[in-house]
C-alpha atoms as a PDB file:
ATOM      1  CA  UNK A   1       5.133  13.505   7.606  1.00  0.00           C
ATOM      2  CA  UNK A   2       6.842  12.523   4.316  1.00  0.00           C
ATOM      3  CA  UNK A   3       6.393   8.889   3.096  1.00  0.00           C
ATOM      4  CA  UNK A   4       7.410   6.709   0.488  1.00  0.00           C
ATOM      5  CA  UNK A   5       5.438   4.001  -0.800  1.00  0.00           C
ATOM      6  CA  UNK A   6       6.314   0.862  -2.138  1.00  0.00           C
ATOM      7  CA  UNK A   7       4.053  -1.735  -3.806  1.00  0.00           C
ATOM      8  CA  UNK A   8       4.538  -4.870  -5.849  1.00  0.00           C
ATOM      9  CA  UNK A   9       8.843  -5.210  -4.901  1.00  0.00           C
ATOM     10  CA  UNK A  10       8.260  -8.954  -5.370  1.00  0.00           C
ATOM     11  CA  UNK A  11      11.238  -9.561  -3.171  1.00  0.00           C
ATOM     12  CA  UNK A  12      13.062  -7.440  -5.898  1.00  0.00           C
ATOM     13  CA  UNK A  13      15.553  -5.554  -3.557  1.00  0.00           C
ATOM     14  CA  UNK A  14      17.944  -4.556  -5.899  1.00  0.00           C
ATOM     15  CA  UNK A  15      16.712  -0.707  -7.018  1.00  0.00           C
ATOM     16  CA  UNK A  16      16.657   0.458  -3.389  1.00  0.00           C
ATOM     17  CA  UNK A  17      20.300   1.985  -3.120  1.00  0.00           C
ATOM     18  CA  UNK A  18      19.032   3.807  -6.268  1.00  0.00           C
ATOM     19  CA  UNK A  19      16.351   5.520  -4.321  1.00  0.00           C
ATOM     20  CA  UNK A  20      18.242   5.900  -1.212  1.00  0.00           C
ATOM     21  CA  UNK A  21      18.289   9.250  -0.772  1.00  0.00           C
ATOM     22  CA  UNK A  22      14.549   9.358  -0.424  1.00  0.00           C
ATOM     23  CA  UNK A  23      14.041   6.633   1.938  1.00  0.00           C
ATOM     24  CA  UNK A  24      16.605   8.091   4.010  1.00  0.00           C
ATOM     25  CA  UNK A  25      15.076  11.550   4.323  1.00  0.00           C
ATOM     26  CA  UNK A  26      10.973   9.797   4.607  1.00  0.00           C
ATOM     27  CA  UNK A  27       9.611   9.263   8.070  1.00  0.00           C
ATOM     28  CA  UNK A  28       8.098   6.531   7.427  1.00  0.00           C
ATOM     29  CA  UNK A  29       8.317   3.601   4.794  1.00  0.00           C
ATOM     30  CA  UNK A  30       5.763   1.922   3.243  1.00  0.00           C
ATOM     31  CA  UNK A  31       5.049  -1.488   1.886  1.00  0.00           C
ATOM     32  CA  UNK A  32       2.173  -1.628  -0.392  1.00  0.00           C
ATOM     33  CA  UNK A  33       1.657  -5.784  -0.953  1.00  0.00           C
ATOM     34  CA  UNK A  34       3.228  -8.339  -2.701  1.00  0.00           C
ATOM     35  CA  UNK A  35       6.493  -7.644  -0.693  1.00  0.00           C
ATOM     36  CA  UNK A  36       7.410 -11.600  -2.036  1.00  0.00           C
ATOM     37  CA  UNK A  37       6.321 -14.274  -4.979  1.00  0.00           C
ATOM     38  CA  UNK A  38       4.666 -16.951  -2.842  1.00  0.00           C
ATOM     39  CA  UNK A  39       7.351 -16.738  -0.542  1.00  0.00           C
ATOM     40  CA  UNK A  40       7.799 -17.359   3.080  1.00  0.00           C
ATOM     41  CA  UNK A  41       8.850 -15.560   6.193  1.00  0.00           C
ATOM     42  CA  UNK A  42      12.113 -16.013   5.227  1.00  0.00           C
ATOM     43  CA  UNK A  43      11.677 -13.639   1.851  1.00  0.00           C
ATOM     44  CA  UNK A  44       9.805 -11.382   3.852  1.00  0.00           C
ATOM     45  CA  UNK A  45      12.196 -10.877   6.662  1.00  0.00           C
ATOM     46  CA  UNK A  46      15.031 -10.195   3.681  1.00  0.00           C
ATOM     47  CA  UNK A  47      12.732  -7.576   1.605  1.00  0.00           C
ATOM     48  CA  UNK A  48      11.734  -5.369   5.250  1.00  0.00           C
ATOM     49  CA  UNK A  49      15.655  -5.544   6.545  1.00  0.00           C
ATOM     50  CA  UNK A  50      16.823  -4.308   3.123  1.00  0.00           C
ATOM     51  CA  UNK A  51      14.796  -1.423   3.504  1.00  0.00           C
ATOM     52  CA  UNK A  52      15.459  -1.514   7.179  1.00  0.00           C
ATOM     53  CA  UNK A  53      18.933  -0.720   6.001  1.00  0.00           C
ATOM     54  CA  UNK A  54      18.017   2.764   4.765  1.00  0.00           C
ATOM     55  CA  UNK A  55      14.579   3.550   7.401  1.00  0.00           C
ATOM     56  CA  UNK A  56      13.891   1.979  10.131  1.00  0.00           C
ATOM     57  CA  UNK A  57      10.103   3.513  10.396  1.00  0.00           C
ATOM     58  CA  UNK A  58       8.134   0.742   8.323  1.00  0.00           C
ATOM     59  CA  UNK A  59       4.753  -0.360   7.952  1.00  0.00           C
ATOM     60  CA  UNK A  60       3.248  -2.821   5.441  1.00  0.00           C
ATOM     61  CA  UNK A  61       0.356  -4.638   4.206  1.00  0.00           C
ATOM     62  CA  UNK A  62       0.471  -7.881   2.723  1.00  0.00           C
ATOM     63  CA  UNK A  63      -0.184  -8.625  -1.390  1.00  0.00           C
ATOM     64  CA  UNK A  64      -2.375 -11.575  -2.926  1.00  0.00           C
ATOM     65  CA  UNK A  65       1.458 -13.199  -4.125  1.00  0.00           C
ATOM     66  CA  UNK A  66       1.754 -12.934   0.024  1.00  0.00           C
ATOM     67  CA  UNK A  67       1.268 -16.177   1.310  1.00  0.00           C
ATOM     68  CA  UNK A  68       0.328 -16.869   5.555  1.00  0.00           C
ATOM     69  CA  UNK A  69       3.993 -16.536   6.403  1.00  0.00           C
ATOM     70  CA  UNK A  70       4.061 -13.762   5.109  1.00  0.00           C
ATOM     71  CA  UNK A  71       1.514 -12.336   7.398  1.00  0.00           C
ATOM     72  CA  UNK A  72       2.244 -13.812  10.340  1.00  0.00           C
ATOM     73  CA  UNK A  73       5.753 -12.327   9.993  1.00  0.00           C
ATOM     74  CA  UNK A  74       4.316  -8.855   9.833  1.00  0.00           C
ATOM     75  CA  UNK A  75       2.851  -8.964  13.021  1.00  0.00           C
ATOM     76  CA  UNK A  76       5.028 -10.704  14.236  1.00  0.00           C
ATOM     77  CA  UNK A  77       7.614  -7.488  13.453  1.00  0.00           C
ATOM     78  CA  UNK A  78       4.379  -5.352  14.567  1.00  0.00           C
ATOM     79  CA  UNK A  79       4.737  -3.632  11.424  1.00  0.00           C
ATOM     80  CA  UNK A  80       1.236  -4.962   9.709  1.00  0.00           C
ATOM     81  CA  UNK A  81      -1.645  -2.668   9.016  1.00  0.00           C
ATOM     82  CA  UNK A  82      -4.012  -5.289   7.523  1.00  0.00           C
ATOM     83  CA  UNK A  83      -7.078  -4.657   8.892  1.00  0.00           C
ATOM     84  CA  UNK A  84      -6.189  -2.675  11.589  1.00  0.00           C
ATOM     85  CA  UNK A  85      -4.194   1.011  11.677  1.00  0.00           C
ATOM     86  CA  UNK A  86      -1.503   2.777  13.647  1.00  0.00           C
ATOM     87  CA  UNK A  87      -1.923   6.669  14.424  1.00  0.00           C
ATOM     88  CA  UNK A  88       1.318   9.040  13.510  1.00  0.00           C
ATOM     89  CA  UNK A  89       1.259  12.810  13.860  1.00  0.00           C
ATOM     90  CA  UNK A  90      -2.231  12.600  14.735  1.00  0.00           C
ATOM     91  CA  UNK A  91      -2.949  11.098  11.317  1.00  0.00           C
ATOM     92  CA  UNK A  92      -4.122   7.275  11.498  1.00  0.00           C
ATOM     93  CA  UNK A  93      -2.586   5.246   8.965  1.00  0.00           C
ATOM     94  CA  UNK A  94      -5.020   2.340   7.864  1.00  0.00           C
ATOM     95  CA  UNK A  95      -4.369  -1.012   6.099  1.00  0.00           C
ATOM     96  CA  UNK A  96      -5.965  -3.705   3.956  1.00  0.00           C
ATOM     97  CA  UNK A  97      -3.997  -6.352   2.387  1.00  0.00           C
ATOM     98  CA  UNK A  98      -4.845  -9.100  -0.041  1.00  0.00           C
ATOM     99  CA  UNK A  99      -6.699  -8.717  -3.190  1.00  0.00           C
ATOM    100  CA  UNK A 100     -10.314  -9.766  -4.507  1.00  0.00           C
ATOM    101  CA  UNK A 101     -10.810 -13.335  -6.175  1.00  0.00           C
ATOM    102  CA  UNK A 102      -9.025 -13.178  -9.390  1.00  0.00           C
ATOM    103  CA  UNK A 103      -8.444 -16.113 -12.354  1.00  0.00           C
ATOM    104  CA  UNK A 104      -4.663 -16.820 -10.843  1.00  0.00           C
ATOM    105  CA  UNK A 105      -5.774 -18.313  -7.583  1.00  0.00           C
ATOM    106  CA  UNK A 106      -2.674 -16.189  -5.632  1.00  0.00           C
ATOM    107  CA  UNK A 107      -2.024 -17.204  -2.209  1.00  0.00           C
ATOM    108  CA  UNK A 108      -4.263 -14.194  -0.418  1.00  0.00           C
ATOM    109  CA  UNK A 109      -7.017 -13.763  -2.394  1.00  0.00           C
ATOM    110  CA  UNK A 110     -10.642 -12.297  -0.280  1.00  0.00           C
ATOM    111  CA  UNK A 111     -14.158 -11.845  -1.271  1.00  0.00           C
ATOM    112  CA  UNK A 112     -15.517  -8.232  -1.650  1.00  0.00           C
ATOM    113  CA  UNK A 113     -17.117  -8.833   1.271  1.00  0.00           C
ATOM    114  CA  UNK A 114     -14.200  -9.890   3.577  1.00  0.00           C
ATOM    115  CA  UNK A 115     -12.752  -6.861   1.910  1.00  0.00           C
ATOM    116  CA  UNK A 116     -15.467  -4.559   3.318  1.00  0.00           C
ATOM    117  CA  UNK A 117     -15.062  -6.295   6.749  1.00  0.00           C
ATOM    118  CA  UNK A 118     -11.554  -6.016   6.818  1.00  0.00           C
ATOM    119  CA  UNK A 119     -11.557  -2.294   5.862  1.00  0.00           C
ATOM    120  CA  UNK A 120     -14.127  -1.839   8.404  1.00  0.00           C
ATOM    121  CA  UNK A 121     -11.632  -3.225  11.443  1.00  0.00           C
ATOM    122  CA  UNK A 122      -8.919  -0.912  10.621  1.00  0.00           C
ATOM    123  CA  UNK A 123     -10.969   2.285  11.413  1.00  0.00           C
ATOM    124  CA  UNK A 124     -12.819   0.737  13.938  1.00  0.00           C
ATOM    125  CA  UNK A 125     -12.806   2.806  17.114  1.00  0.00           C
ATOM    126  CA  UNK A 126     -10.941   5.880  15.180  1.00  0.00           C
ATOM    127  CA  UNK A 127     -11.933   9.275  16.062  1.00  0.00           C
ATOM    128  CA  UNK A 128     -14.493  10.170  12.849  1.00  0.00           C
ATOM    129  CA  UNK A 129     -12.316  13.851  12.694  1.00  0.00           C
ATOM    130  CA  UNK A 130      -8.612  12.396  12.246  1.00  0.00           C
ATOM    131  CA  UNK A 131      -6.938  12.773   8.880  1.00  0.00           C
ATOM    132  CA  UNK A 132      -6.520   8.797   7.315  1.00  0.00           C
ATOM    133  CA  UNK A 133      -4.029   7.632   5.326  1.00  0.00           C
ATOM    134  CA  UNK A 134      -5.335   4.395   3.391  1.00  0.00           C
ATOM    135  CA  UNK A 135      -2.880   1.897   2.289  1.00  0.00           C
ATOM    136  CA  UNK A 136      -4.324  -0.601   0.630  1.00  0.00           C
ATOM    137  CA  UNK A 137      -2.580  -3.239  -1.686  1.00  0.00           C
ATOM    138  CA  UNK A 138      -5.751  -4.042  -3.909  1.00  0.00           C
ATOM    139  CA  UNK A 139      -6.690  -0.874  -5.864  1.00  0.00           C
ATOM    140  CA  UNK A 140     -10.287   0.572  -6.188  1.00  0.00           C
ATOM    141  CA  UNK A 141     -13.071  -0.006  -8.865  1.00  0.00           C
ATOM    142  CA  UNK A 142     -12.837   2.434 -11.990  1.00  0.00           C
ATOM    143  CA  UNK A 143     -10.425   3.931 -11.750  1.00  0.00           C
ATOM    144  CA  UNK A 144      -6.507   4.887 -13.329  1.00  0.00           C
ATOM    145  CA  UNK A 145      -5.274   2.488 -10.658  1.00  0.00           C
ATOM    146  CA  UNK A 146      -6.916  -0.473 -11.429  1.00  0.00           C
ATOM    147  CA  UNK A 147      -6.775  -0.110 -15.282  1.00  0.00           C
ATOM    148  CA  UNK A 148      -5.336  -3.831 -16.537  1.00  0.00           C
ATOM    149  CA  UNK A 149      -3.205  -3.562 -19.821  1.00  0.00           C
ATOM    150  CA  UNK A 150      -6.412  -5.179 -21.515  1.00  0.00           C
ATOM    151  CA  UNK A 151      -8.270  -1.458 -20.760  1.00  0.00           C
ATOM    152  CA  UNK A 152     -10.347  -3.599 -18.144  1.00  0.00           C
ATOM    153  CA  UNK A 153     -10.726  -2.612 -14.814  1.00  0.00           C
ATOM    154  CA  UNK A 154      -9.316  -5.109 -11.668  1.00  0.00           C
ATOM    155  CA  UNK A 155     -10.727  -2.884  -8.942  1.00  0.00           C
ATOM    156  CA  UNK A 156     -12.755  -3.612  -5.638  1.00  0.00           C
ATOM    157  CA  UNK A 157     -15.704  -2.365  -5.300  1.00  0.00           C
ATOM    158  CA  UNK A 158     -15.854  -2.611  -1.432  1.00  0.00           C
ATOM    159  CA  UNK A 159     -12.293  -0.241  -1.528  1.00  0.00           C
ATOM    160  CA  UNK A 160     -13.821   1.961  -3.418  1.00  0.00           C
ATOM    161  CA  UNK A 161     -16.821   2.587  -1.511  1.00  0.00           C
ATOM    162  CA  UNK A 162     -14.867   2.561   2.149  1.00  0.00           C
ATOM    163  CA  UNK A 163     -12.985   5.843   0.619  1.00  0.00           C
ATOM    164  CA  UNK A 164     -15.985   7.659  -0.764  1.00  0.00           C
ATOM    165  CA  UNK A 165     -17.381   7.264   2.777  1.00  0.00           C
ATOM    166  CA  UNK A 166     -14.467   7.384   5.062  1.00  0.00           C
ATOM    167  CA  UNK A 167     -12.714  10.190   2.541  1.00  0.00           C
ATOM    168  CA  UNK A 168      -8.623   9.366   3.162  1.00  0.00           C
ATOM    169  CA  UNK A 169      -6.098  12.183   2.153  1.00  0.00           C
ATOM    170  CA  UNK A 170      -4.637   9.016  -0.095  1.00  0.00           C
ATOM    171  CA  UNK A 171      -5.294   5.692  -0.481  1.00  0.00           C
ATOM    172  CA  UNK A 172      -1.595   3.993  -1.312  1.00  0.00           C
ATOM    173  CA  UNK A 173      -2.095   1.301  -3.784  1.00  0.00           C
ATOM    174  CA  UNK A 174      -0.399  -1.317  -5.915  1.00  0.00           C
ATOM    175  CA  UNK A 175      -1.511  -4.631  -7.687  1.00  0.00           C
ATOM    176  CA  UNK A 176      -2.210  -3.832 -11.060  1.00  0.00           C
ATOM    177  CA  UNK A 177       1.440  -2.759 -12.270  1.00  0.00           C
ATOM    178  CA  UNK A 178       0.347  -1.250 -15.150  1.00  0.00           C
ATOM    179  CA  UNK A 179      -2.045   1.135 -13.346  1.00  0.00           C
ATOM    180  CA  UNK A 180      -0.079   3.795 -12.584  1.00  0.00           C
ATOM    181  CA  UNK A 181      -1.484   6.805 -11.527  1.00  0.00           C
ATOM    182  CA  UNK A 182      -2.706   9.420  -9.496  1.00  0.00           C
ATOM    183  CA  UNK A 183      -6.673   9.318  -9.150  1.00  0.00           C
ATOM    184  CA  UNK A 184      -9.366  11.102  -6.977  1.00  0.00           C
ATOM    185  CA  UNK A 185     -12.378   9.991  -5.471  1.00  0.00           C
ATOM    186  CA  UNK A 186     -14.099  12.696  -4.047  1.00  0.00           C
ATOM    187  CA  UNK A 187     -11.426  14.353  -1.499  1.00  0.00           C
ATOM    188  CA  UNK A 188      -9.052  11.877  -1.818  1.00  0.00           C
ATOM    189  CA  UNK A 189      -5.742  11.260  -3.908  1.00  0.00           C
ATOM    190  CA  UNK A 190      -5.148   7.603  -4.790  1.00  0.00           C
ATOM    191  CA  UNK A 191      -1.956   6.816  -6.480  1.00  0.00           C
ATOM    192  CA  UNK A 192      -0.061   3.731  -7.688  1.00  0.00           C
ATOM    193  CA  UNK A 193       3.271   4.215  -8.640  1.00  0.00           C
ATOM    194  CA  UNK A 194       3.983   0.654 -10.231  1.00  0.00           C
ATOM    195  CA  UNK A 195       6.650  -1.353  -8.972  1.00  0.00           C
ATOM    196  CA  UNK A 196      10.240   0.387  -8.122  1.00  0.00           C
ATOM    197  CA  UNK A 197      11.704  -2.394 -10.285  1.00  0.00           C
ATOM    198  CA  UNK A 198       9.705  -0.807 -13.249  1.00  0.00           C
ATOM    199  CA  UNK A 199      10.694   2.536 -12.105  1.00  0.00           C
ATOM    200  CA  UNK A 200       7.999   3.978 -10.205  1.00  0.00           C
ATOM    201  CA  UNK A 201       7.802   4.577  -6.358  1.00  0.00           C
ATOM    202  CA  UNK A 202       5.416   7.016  -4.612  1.00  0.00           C
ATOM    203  CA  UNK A 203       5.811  10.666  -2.559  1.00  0.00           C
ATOM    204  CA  UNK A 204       3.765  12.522  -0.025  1.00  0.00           C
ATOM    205  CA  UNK A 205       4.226  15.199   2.107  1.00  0.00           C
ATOM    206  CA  UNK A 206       2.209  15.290   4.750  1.00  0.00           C
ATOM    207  CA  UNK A 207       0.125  17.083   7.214  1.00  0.00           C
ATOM    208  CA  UNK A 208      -2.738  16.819   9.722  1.00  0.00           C
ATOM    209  CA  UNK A 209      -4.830  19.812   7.742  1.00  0.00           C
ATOM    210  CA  UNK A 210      -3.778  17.766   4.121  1.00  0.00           C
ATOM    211  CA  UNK A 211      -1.630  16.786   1.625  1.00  0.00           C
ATOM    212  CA  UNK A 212       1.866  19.151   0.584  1.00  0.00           C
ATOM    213  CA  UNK A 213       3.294  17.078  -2.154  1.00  0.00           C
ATOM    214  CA  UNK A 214       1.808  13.982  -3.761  1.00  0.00           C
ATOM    215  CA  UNK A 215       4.454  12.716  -6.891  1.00  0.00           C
ATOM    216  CA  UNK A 216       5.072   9.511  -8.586  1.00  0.00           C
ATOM    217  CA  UNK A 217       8.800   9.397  -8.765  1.00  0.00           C
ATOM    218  CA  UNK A 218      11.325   7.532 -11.383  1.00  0.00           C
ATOM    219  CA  UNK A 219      14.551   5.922  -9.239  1.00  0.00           C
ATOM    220  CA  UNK A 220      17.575   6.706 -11.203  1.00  0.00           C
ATOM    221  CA  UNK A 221      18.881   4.239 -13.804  1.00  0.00           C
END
């Protein structure tokens, strides 16, 4: 399976053609959070059909800047993995959206422990042995990802300990823009790319048995 990721577009819709080639070739798009600025289902429907345009195959998580209408409209579109997951390939993709109580008051923000619960729905009922594939707008604690431009770390502490136990191939990540990255936590590759509109979009190839290819790429000027 090859994926690209996508966190933090902010409705900004603009740099897609510029990766176009990729998101044609992917099998499957994702949408890492903040997919609008407070907006509404309106904004949300116009950020999923521009990338519609290129891939059809799309799932998504909602962002703290995501507001209820937001939400609703992904499952409405049954394209939402936020607290729940989806199984391609015989790989179940898993999602948590929102992020943990921060000093902006942004429309979606959880407690760690609603966090933890919500984490703990989307591989509920999963078969222990499949290969997961975390996407998960709020990074983990201590890590690159969650690095603020400060040197302080924004992380969640429940995200990071559902991967050390439930050990994902890659946890997709966004929120912090400036924490861009590829990380590990025991077996598992966690990677923010930043947002596309600052350049950065995630790559992965892959398989059942693991990962092929795991890149941050740069969308052409």
């Amino acid at each position: 399976m090859k994926i690209i990721a996508l966190p933090d577009l902010h409705g900004g819709i603009d740099h897609l053609s510029s990766i176009a080639d990729d998101l044609l070739a992917a099998d499957l798009v994702l949408l890492v959070g903040d997919l609008t600025n407070s907006g509404n289902a309106a904004d949300a429907s116009r950020v999923v059909n521009a990338v519609r345009h290129y891939n059809p195959s799309i799932l998504a998580v909602p962002g703290n800047w995501d507001g209820p209408q937001v939400c609703d409209y992904l499952v409405s579109e049954r394209i939402s993995l936020d607290g729940c997951h989806v199984v391609i390939d015989q790989m179940a993709l898993l999602g948590g959206g929102a992020s943990i109580r921060s000093i902006f008051r942004t429309p979606n923000e959880i407690t760690e422990t609603d966090m933890g619960e919500r984490l703990a729905n989307a591989v509920s009922g999963l078969d222990p042995s499949i290969a997961k594939i975390l996407v998960c707008h709020q990074p983990p604690a201590n890590t690159l990802n969650d690095r603020t431009w400060t040197g302080l770390h924004a992380g969640s502490q429940a995200v990071q300990s559902f991967i050390e136990t439930e050990q994902p191939l890659i946890c997709f990540t966004g929120h912090i823009h400036e924490g861009v990255g590829i990380d590990t936590i025991g077996k598992t590759r966690v990677v923010n790319p930043g947002p596309l509109w600052q350049g950065g979009y995630a790559y992965a190839h892959l398989t059942c048995q693991g990962i092929v290819a795991l890149e941050i790429r740069r969308r052409a000027n």
